[in-house]
Protein backbone atom coordinates (compact mmCIF):
# COMPACT_ATOMS: atom_id res chain seq x y z
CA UNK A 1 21.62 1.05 15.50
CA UNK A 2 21.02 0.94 11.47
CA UNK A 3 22.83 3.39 9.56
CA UNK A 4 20.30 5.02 6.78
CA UNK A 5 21.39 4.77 3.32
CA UNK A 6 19.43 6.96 0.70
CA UNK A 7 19.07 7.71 -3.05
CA UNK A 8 18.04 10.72 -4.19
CA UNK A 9 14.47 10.05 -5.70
CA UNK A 10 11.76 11.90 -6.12
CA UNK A 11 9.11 9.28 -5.61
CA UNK A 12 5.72 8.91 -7.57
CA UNK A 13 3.24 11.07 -8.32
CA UNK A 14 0.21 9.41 -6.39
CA UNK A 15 0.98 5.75 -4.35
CA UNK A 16 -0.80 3.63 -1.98
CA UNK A 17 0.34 0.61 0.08
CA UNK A 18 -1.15 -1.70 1.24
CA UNK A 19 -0.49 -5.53 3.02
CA UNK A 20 -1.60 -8.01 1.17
CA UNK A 21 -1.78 -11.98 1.75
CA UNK A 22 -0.77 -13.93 -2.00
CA UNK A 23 -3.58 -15.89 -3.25
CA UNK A 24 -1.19 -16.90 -6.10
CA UNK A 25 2.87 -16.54 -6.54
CA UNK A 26 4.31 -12.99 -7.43
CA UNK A 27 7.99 -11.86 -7.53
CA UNK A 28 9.49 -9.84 -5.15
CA UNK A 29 10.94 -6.69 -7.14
CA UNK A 30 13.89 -6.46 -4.63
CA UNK A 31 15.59 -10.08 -3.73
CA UNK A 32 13.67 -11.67 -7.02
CA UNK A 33 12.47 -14.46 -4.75
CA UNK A 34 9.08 -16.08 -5.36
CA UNK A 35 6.49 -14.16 -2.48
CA UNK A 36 4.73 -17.62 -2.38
CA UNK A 37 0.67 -18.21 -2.03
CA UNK A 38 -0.72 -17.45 1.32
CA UNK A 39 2.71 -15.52 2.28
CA UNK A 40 2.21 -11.62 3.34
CA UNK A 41 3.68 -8.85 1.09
CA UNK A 42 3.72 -5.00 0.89
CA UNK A 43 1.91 -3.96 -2.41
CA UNK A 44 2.45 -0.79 -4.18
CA UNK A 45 0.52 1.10 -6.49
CA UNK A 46 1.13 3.99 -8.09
CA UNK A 47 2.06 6.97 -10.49
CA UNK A 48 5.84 7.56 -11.42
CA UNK A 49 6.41 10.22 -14.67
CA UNK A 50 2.80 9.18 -16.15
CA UNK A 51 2.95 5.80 -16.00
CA UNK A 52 0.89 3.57 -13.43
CA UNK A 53 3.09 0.86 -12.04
CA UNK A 54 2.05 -2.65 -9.68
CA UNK A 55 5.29 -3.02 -7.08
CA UNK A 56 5.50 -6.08 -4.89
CA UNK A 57 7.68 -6.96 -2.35
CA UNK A 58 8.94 -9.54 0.03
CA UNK A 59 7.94 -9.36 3.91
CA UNK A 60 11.81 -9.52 4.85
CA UNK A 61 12.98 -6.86 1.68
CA UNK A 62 9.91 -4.85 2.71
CA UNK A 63 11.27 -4.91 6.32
CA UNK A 64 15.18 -4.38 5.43
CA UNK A 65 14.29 -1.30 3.25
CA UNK A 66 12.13 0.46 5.49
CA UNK A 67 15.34 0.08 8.26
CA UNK A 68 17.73 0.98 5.73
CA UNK A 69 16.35 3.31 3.56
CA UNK A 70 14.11 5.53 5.45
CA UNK A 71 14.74 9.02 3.64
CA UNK A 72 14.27 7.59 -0.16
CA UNK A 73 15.00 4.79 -2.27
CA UNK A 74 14.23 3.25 -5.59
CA UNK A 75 12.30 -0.08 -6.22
CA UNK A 76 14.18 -2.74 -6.96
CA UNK A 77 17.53 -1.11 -6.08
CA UNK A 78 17.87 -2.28 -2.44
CA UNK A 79 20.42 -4.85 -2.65
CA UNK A 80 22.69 -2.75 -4.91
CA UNK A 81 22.20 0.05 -2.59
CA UNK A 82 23.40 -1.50 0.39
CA UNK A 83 26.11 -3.57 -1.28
CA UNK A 84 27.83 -0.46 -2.95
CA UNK A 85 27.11 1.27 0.85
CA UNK A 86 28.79 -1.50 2.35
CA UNK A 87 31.70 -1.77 0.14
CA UNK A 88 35.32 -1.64 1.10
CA UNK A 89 34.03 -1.41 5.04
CA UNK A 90 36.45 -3.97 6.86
CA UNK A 91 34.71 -3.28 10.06
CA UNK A 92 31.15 -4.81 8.87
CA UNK A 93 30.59 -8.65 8.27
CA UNK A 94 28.79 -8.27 4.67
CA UNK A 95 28.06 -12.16 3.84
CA UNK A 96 24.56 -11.48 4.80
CA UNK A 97 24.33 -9.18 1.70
CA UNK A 98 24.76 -11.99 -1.19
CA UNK A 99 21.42 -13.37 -2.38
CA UNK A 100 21.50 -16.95 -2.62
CA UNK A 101 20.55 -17.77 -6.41
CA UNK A 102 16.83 -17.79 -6.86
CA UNK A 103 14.27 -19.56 -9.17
């Protein structure tokens, strides 16, 4: 069973997602890793404090954050989320939350 681990956010304005298949390279905004042509990611559009945004993520961050962080969260915060969750817990094997270095 996943523990849930939330920030307090108050999410946009007006969003839509949507799964999309890349028909050229984008970034994911959580693990930074290239979301390659022809891969599927979760695409988010939408409205936060006036300003329209483009949000793309990962299949595997997509999937991690949903498990994680069902009750709020902040783009491109999910790995600092769970790393500063996980801290100091002696009881959980952690490796798993160090990105390799990406290009």
């Amino acid at each position: 069973m996943f523990n849930c681990f939330c920030t307090d956010y108050d999410g946009p304005d007006v969003s839509e997602t949507t799964w999309r298949k890349a028909r050229v390279t984008h970034r994911c905004c959580e693990c930074r890793a290239v979301i390659p042509a022809g891969a599927r990611y979760q695409h988010v559009r939408g409205l936060w404090d006036g300003t329209w945004e483009t949000i793309k993520t990962c299949q595997p961050c997509a999937t991690i954050r949903d498990d994680f962080t069902r009750c709020g969260y902040v783009y491109g915060e999910l790995w600092e989320t769970l790393r500063e969750a996980y801290r100091d817990r002696d009881d959980e094997d952690v490796a798993w939350l160090e990105l390799p270095e990406r290009t």
